[in-house]
PDB file of N, CA and C in Angstrom:
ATOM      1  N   UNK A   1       0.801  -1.195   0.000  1.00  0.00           N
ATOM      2  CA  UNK A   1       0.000   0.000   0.000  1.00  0.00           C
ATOM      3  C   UNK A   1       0.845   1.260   0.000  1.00  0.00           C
ATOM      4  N   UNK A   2       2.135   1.205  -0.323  1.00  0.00           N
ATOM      5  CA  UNK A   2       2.853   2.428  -0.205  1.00  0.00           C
ATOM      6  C   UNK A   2       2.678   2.973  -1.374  1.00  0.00           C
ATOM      7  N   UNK A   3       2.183   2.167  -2.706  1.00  0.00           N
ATOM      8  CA  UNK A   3       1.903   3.011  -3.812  1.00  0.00           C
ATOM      9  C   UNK A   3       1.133   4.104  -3.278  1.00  0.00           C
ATOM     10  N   UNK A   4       0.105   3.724  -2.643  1.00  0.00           N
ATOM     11  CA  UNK A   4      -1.174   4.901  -2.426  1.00  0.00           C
ATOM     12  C   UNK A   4      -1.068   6.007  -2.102  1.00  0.00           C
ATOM     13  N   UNK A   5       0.100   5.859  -0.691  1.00  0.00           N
ATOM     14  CA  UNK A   5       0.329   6.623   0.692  1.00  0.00           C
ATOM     15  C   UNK A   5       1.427   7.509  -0.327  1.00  0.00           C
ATOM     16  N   UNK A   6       1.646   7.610  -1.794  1.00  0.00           N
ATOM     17  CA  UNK A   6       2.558   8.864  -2.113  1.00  0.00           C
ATOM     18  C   UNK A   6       1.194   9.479  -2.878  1.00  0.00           C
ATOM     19  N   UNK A   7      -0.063   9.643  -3.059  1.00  0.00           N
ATOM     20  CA  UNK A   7      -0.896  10.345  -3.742  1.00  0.00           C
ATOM     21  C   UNK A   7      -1.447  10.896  -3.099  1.00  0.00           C
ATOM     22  N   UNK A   8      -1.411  12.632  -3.092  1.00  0.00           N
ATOM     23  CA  UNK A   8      -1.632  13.661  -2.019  1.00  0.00           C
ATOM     24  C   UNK A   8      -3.052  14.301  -3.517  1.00  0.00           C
ATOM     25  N   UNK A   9      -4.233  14.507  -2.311  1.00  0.00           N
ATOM     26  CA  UNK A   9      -5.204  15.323  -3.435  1.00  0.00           C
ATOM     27  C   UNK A   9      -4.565  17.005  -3.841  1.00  0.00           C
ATOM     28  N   UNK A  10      -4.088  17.168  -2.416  1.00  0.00           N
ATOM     29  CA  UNK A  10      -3.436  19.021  -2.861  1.00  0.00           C
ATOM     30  C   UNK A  10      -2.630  19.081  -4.316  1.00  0.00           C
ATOM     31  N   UNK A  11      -1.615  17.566  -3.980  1.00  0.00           N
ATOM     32  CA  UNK A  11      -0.465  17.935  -4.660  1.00  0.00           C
ATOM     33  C   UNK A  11      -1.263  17.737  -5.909  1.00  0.00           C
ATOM     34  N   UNK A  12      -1.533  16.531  -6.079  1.00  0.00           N
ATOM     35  CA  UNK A  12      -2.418  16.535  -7.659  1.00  0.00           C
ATOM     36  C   UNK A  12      -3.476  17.431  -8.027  1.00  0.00           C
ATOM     37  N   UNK A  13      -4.160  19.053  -6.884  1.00  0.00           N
ATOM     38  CA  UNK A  13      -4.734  20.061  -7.395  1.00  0.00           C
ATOM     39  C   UNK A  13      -3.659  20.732  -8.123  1.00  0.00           C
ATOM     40  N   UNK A  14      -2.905  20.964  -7.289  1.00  0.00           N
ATOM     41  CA  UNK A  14      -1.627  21.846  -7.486  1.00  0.00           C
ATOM     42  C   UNK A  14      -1.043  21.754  -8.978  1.00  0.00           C
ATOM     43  N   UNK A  15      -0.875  20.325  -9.471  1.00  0.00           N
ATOM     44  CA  UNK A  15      -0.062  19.626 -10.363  1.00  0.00           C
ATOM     45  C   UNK A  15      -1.084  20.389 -11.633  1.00  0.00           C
ATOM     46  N   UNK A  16      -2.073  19.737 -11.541  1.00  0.00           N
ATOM     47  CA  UNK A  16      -3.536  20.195 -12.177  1.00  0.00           C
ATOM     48  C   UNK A  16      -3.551  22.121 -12.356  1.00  0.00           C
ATOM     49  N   UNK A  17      -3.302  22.401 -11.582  1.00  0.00           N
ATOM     50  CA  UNK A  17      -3.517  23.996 -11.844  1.00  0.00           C
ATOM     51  C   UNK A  17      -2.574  24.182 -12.708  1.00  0.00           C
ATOM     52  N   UNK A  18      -0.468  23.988 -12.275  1.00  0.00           N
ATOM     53  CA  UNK A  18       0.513  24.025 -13.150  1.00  0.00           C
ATOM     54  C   UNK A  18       0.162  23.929 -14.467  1.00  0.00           C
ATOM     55  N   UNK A  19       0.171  22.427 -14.239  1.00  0.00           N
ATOM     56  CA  UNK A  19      -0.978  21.946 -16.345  1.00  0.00           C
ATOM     57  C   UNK A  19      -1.453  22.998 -16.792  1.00  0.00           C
ATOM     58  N   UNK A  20      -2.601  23.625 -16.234  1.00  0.00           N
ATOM     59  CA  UNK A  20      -3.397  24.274 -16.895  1.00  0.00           C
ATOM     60  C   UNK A  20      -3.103  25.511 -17.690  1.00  0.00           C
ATOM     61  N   UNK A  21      -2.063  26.562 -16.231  1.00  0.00           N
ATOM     62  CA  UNK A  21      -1.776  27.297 -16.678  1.00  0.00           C
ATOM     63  C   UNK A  21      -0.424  27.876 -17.501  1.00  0.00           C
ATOM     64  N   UNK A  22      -0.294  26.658 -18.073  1.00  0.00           N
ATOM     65  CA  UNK A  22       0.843  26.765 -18.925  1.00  0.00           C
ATOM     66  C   UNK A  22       0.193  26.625 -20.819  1.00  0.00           C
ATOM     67  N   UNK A  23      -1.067  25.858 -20.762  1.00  0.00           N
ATOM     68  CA  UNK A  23      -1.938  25.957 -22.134  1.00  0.00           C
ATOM     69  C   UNK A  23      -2.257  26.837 -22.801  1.00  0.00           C
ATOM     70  N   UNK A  24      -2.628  27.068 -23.834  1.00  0.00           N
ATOM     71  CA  UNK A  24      -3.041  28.433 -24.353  1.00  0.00           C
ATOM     72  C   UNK A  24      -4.466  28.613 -24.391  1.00  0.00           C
ATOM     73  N   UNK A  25      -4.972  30.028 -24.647  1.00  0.00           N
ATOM     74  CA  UNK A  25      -6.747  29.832 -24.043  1.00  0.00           C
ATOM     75  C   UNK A  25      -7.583  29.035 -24.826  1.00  0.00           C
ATOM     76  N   UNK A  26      -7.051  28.340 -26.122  1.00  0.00           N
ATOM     77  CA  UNK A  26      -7.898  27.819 -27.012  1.00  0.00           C
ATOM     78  C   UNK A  26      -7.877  26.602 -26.103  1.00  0.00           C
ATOM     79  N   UNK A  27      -6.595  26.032 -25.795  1.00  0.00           N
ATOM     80  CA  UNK A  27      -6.738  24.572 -25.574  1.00  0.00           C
ATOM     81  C   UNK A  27      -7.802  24.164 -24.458  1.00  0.00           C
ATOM     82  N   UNK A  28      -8.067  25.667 -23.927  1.00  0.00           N
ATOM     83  CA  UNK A  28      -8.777  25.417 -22.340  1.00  0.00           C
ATOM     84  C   UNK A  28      -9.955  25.628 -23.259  1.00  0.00           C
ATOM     85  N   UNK A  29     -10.559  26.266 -23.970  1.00  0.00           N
ATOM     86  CA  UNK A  29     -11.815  26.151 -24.825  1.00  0.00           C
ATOM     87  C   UNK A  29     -12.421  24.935 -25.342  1.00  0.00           C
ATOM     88  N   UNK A  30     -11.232  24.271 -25.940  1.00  0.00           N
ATOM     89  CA  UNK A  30     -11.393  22.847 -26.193  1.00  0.00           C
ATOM     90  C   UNK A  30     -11.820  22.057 -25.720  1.00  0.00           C
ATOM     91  N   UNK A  31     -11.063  21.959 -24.072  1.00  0.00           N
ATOM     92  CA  UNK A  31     -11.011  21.545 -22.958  1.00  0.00           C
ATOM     93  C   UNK A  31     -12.288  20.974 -22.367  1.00  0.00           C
ATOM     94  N   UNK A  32     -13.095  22.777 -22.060  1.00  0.00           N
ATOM     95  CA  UNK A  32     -14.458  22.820 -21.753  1.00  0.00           C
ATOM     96  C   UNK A  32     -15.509  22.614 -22.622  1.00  0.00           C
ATOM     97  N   UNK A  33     -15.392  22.476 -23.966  1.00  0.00           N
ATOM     98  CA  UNK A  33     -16.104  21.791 -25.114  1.00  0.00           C
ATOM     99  C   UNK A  33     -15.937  20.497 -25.353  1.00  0.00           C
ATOM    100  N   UNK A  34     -14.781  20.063 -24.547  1.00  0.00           N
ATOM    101  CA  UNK A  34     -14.746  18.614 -24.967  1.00  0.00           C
ATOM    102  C   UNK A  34     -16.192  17.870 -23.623  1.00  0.00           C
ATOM    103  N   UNK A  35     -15.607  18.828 -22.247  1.00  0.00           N
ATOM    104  CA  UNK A  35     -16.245  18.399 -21.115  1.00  0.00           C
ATOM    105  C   UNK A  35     -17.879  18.403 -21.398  1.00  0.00           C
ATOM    106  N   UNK A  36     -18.281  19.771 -22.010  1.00  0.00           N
ATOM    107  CA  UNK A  36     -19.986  19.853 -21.960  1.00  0.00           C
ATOM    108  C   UNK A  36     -20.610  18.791 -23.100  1.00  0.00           C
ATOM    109  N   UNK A  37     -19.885  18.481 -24.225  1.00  0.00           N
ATOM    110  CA  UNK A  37     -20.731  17.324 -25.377  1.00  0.00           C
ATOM    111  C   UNK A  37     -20.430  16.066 -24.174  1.00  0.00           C
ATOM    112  N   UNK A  38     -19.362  15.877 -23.245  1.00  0.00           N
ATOM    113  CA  UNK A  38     -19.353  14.398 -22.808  1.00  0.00           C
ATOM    114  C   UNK A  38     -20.627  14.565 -21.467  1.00  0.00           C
ATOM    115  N   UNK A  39     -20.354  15.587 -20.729  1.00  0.00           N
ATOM    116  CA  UNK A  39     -21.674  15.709 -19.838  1.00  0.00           C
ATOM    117  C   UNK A  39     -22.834  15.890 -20.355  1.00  0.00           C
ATOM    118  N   UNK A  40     -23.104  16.388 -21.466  1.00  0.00           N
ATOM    119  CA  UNK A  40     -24.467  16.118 -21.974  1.00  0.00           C
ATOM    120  C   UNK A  40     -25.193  14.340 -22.865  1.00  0.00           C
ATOM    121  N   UNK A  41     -23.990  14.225 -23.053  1.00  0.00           N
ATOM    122  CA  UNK A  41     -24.449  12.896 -23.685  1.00  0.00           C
ATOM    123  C   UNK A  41     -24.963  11.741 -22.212  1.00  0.00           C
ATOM    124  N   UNK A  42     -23.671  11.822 -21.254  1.00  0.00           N
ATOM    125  CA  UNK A  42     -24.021  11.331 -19.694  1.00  0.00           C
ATOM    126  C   UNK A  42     -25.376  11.866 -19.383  1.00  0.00           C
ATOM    127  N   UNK A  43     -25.464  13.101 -19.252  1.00  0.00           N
ATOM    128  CA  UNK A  43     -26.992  13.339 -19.115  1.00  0.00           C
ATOM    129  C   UNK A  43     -27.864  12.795 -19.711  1.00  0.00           C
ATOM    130  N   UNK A  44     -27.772  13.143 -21.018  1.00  0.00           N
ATOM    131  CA  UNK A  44     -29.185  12.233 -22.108  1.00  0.00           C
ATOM    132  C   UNK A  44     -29.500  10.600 -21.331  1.00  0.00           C
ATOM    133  N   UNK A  45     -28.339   9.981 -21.551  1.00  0.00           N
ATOM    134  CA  UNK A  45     -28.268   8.674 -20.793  1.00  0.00           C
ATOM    135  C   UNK A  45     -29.025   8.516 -19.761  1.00  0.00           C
ATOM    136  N   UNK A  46     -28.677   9.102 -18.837  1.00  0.00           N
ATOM    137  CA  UNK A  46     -29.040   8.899 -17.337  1.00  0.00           C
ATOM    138  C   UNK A  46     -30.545   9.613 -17.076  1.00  0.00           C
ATOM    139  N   UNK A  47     -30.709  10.281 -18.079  1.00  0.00           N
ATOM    140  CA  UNK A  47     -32.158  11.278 -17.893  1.00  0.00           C
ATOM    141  C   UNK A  47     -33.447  10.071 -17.881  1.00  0.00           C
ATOM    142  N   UNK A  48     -33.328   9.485 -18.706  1.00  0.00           N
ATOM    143  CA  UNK A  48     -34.082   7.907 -19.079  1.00  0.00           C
ATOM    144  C   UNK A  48     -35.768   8.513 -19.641  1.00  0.00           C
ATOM    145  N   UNK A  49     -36.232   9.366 -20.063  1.00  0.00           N
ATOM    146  CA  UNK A  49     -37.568   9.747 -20.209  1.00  0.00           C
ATOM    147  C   UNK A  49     -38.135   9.014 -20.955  1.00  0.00           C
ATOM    148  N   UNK A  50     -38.205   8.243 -21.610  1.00  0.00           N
ATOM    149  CA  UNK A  50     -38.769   7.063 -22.127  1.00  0.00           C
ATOM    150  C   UNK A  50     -39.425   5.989 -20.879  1.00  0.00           C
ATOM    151  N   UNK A  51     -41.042   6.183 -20.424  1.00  0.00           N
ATOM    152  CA  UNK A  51     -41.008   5.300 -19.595  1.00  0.00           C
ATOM    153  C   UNK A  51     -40.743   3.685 -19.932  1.00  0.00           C
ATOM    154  N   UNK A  52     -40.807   2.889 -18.892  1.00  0.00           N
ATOM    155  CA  UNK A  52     -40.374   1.565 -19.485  1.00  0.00           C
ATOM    156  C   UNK A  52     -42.048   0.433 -19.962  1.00  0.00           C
ATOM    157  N   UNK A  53     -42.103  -0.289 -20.990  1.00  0.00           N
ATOM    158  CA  UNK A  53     -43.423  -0.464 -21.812  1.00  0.00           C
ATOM    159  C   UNK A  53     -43.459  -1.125 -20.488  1.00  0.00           C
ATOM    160  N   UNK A  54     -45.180  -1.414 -20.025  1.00  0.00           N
ATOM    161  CA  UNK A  54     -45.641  -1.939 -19.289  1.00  0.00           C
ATOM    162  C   UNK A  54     -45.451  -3.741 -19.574  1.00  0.00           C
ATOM    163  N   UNK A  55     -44.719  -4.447 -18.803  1.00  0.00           N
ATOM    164  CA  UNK A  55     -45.123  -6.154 -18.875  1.00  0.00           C
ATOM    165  C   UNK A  55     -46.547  -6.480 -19.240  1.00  0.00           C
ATOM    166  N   UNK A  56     -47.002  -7.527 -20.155  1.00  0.00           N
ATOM    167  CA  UNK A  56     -48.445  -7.801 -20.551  1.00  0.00           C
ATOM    168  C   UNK A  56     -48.090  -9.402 -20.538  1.00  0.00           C
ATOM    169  N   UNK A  57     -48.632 -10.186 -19.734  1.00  0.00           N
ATOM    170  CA  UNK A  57     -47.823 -11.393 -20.199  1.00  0.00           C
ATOM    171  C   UNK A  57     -48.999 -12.019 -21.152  1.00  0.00           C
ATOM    172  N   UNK A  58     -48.178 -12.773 -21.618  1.00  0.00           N
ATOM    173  CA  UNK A  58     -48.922 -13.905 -23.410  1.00  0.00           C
ATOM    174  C   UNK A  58     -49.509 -14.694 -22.916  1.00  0.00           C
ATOM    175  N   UNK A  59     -51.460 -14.853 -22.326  1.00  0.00           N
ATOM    176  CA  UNK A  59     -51.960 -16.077 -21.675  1.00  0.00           C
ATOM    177  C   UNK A  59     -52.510 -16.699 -22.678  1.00  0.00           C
ATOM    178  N   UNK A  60     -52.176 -17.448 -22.997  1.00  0.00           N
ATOM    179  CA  UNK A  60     -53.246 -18.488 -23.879  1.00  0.00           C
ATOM    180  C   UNK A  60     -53.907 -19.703 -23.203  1.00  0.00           C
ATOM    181  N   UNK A  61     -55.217 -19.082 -23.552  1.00  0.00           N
ATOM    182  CA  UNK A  61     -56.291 -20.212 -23.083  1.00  0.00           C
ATOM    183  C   UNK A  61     -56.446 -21.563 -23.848  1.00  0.00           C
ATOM    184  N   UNK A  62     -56.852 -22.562 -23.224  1.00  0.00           N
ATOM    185  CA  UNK A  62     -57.586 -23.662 -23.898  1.00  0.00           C
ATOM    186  C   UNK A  62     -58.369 -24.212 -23.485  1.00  0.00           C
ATOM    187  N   UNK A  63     -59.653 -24.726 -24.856  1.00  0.00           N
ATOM    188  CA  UNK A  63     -60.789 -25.264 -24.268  1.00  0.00           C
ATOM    189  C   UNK A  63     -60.066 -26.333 -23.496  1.00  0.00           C
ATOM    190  N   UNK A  64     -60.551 -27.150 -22.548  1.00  0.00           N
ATOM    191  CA  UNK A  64     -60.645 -28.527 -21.851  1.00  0.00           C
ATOM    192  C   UNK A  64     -61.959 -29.232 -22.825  1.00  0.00           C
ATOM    193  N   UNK A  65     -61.728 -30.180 -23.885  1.00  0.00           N
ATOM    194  CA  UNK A  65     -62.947 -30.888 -24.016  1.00  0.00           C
ATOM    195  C   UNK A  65     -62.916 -32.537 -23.485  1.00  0.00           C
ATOM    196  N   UNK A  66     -64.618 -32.737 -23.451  1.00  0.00           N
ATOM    197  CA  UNK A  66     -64.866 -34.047 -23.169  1.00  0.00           C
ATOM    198  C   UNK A  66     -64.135 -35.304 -23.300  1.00  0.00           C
ATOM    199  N   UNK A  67     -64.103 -35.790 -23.034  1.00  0.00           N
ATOM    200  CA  UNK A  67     -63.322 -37.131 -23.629  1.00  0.00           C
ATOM    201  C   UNK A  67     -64.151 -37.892 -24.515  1.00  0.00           C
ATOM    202  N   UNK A  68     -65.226 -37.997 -23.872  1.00  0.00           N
ATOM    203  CA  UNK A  68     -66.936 -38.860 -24.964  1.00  0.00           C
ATOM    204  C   UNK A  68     -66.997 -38.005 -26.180  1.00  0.00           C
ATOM    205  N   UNK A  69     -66.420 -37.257 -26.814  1.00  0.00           N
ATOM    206  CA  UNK A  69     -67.253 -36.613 -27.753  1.00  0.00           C
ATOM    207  C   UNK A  69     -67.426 -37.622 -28.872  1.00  0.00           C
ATOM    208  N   UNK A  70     -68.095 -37.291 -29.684  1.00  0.00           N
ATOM    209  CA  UNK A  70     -67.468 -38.205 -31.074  1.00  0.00           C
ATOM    210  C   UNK A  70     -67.043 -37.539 -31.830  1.00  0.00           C
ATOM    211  N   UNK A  71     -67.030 -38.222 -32.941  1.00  0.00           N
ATOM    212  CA  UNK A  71     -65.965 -38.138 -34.840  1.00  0.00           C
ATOM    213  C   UNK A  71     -66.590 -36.390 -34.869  1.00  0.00           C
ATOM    214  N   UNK A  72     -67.558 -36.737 -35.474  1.00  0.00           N
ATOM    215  CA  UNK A  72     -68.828 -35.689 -35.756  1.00  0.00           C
ATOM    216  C   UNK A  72     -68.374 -34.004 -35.053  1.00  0.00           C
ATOM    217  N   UNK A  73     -68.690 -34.393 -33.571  1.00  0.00           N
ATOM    218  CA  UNK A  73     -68.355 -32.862 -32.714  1.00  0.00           C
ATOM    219  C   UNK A  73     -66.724 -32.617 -33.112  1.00  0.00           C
ATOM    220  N   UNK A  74     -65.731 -33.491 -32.796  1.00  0.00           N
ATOM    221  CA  UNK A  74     -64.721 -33.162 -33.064  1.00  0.00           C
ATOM    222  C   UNK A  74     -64.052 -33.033 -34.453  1.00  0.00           C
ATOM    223  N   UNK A  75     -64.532 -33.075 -35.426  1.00  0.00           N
ATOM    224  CA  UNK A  75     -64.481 -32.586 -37.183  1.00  0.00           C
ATOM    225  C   UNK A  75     -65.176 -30.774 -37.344  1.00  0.00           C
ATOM    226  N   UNK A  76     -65.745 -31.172 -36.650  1.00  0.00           N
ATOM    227  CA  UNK A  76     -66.903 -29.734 -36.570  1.00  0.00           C
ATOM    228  C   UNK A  76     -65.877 -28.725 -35.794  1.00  0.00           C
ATOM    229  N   UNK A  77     -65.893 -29.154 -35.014  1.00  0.00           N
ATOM    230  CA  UNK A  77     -64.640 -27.579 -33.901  1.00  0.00           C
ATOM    231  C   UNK A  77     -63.449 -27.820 -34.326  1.00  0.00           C
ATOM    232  N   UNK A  78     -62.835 -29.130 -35.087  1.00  0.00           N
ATOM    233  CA  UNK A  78     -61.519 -28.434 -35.865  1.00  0.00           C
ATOM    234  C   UNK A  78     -61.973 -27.882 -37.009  1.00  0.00           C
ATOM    235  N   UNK A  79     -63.010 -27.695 -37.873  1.00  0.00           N
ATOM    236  CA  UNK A  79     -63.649 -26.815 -38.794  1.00  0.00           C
ATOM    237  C   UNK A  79     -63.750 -25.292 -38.326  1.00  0.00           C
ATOM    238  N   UNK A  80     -64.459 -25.137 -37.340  1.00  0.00           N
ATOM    239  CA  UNK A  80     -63.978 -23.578 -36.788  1.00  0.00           C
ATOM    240  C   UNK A  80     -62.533 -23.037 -36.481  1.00  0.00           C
ATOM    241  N   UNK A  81     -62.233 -24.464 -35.721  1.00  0.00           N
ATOM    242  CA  UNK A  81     -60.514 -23.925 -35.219  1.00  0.00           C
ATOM    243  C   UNK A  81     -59.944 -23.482 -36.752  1.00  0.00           C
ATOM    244  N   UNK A  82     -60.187 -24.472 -37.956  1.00  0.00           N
ATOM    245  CA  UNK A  82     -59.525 -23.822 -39.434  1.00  0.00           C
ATOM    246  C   UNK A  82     -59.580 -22.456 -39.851  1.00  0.00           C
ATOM    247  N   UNK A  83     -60.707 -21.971 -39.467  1.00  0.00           N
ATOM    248  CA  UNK A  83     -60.923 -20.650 -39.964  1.00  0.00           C
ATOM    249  C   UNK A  83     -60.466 -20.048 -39.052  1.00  0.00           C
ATOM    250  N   UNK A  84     -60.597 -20.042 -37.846  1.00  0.00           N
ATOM    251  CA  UNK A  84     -59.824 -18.920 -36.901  1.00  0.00           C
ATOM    252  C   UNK A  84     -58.163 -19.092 -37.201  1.00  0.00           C
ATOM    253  N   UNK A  85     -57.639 -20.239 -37.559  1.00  0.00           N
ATOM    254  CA  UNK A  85     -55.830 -20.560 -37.333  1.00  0.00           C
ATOM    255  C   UNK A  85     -55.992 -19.823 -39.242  1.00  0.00           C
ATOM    256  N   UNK A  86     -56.593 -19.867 -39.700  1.00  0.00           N
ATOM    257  CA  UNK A  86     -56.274 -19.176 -41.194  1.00  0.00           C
ATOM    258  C   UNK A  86     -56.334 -17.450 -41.350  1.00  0.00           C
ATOM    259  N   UNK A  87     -56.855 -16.986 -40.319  1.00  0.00           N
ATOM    260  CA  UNK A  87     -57.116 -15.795 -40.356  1.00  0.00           C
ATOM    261  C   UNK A  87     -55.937 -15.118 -39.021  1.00  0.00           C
ATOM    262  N   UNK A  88     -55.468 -16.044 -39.105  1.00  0.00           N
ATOM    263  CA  UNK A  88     -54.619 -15.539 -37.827  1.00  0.00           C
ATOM    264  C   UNK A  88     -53.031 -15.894 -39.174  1.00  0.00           C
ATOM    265  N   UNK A  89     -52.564 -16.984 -39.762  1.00  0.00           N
ATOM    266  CA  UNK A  89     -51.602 -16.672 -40.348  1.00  0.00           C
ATOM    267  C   UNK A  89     -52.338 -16.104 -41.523  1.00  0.00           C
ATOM    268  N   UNK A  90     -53.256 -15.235 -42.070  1.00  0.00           N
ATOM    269  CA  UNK A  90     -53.142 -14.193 -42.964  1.00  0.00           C
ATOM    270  C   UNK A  90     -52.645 -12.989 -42.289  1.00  0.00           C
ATOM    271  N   UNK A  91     -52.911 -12.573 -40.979  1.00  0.00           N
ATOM    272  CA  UNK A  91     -53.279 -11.540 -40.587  1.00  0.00           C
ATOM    273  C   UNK A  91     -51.269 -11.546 -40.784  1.00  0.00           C
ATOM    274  N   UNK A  92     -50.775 -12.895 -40.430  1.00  0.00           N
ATOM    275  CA  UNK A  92     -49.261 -12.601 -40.061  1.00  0.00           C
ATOM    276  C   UNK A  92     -48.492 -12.324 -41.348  1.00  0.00           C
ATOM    277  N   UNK A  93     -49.120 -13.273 -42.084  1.00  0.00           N
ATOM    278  CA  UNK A  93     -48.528 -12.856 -43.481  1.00  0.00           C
ATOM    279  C   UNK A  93     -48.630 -11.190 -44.165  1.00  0.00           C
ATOM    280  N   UNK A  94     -49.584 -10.918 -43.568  1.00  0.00           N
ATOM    281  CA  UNK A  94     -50.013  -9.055 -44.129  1.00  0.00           C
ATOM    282  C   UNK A  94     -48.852  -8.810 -43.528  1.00  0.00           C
ATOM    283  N   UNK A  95     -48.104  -8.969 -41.967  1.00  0.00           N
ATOM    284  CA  UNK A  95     -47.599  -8.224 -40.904  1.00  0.00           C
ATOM    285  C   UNK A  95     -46.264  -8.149 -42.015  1.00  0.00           C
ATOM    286  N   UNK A  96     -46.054  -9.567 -42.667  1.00  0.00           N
ATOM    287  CA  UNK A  96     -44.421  -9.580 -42.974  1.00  0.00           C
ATOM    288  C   UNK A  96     -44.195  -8.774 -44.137  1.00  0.00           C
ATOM    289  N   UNK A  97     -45.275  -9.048 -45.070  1.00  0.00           N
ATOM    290  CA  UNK A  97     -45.488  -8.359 -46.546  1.00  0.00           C
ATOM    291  C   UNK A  97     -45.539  -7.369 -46.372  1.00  0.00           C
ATOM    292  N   UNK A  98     -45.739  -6.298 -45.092  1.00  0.00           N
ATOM    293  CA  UNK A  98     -45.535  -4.481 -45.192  1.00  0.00           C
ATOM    294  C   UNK A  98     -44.375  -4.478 -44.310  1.00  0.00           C
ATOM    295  N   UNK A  99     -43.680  -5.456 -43.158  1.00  0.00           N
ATOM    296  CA  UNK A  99     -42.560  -4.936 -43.240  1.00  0.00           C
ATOM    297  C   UNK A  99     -41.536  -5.514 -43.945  1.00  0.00           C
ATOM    298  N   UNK A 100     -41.740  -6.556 -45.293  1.00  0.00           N
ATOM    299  CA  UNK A 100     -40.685  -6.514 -46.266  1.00  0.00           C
ATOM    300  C   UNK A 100     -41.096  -5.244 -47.326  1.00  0.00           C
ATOM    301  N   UNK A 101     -41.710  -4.890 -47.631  1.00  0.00           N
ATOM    302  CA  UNK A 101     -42.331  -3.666 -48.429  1.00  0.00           C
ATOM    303  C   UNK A 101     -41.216  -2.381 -47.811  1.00  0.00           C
ATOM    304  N   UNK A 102     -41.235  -2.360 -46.469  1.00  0.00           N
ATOM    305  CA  UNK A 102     -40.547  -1.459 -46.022  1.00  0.00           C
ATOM    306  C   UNK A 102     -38.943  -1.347 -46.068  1.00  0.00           C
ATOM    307  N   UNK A 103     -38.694  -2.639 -45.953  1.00  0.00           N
ATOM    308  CA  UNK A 103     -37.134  -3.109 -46.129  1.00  0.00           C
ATOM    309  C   UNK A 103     -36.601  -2.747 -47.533  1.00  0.00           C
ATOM    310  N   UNK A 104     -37.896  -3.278 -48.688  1.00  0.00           N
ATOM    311  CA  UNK A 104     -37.354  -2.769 -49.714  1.00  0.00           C
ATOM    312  C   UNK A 104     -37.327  -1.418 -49.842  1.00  0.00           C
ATOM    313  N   UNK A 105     -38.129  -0.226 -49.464  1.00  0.00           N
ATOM    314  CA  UNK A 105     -37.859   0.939 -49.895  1.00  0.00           C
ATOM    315  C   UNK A 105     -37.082   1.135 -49.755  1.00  0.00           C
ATOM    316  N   UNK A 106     -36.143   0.721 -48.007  1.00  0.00           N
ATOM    317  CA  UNK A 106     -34.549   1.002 -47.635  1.00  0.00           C
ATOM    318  C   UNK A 106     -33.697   0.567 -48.746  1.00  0.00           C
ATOM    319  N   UNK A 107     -34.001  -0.134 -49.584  1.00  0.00           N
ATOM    320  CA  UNK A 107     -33.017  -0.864 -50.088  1.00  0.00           C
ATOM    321  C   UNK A 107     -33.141   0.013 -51.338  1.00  0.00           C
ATOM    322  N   UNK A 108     -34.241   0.481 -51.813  1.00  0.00           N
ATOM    323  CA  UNK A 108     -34.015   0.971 -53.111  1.00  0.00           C
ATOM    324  C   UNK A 108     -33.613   2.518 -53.237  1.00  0.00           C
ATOM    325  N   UNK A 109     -33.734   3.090 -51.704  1.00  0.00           N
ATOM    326  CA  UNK A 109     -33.147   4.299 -51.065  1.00  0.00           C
ATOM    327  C   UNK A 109     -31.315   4.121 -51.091  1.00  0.00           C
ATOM    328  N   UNK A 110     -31.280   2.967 -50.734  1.00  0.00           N
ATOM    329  CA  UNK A 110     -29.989   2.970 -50.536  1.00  0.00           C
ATOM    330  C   UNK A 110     -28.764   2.477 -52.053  1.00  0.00           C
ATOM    331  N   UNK A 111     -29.882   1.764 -52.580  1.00  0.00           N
ATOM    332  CA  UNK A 111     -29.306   1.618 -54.191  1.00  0.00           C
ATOM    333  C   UNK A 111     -29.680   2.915 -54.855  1.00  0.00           C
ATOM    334  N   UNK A 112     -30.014   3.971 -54.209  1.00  0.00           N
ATOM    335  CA  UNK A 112     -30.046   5.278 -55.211  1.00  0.00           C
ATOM    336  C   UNK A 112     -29.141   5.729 -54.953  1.00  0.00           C
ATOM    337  N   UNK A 113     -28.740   6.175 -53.198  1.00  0.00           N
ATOM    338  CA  UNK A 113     -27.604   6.394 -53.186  1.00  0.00           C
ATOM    339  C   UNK A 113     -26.434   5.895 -53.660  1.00  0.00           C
ATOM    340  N   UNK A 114     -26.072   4.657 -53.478  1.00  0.00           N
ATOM    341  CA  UNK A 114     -25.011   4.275 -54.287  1.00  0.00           C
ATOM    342  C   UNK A 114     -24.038   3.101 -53.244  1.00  0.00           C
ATOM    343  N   UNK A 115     -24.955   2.460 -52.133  1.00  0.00           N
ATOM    344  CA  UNK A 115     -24.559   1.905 -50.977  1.00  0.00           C
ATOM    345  C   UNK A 115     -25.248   0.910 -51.039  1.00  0.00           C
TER     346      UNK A 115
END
C-alpha cells in the first residue's frame, strides 16, 4: 500500500492547476467543449424519459374438451378452429409483406444512393 500513501489530493490540485496554466486559451476552450458534449451525452443517458413499456404477459387459453365426444363434434370444432388458425396466419402474413415492403424501400433508397 505504499503506492497509495505517495498520492496527495493538494499535490495533484496543485499539479492540475501548473498543467493548466501553462496551455493556451484555445486549448482550455477545447477543454471545456470537450467536457460539456461528454456531460451532456451522460446526461441524455441517465435522464431515461422514455417510460419503461408496461409487462403484458402472453396467456393463452384452452378449451378442456370431453373425452366422450365423437368423430362428428370433433371434425366440426376443428372446422372452426380452421378458420380462426387461417385468419390468424393471414393476418401474419399481411404483418411480414408491409414490413418486407418497407425493407425494400430502404433498399431501393440505398441503391439510389449508391450503398
Amino acid at each position: 500500500m505504499q503506492f497509495f500513501s505517495r498520492f496527495s489530493p493538494v499535490r495533484a490540485f496543485k499539479d492540475l492547476r501548473f498543467v493548466l496554466s501553462q496551455r493556451q486559451p484555445h486549448d482550455l476552450g477545447f477543454l471545456v467543449a470537450a467536457m460539456a458534449i461528454t456531460g451532456f451525452f451522460i446526461y441524455a443517458f441517465m435522464r431515461n424519459d422514455i417510460p419503461a413499456e408496461p409487462y403484458s404477459p402472453n396467456i393463452i387459453y384452452f378449451n378442456n374438451y370431453r373425452a366422450d365426444r365423437t368423430d362428428a363434434q370433433i371434425k366440426a370444432q376443428q372446422a372452426i378452429d380452421k378458420i380462426d388458425q387461417e385468419k390468424r396466419i393471414a393476418a401474419q402474413k399481411a404483418r411480414e409483406e408491409k414490413l418486407r415492403s418497407q425493407f425494400r424501400q430502404v433498399d431501393k433508397a440505398m441503391d439510389k444512393w449508391g450503398l
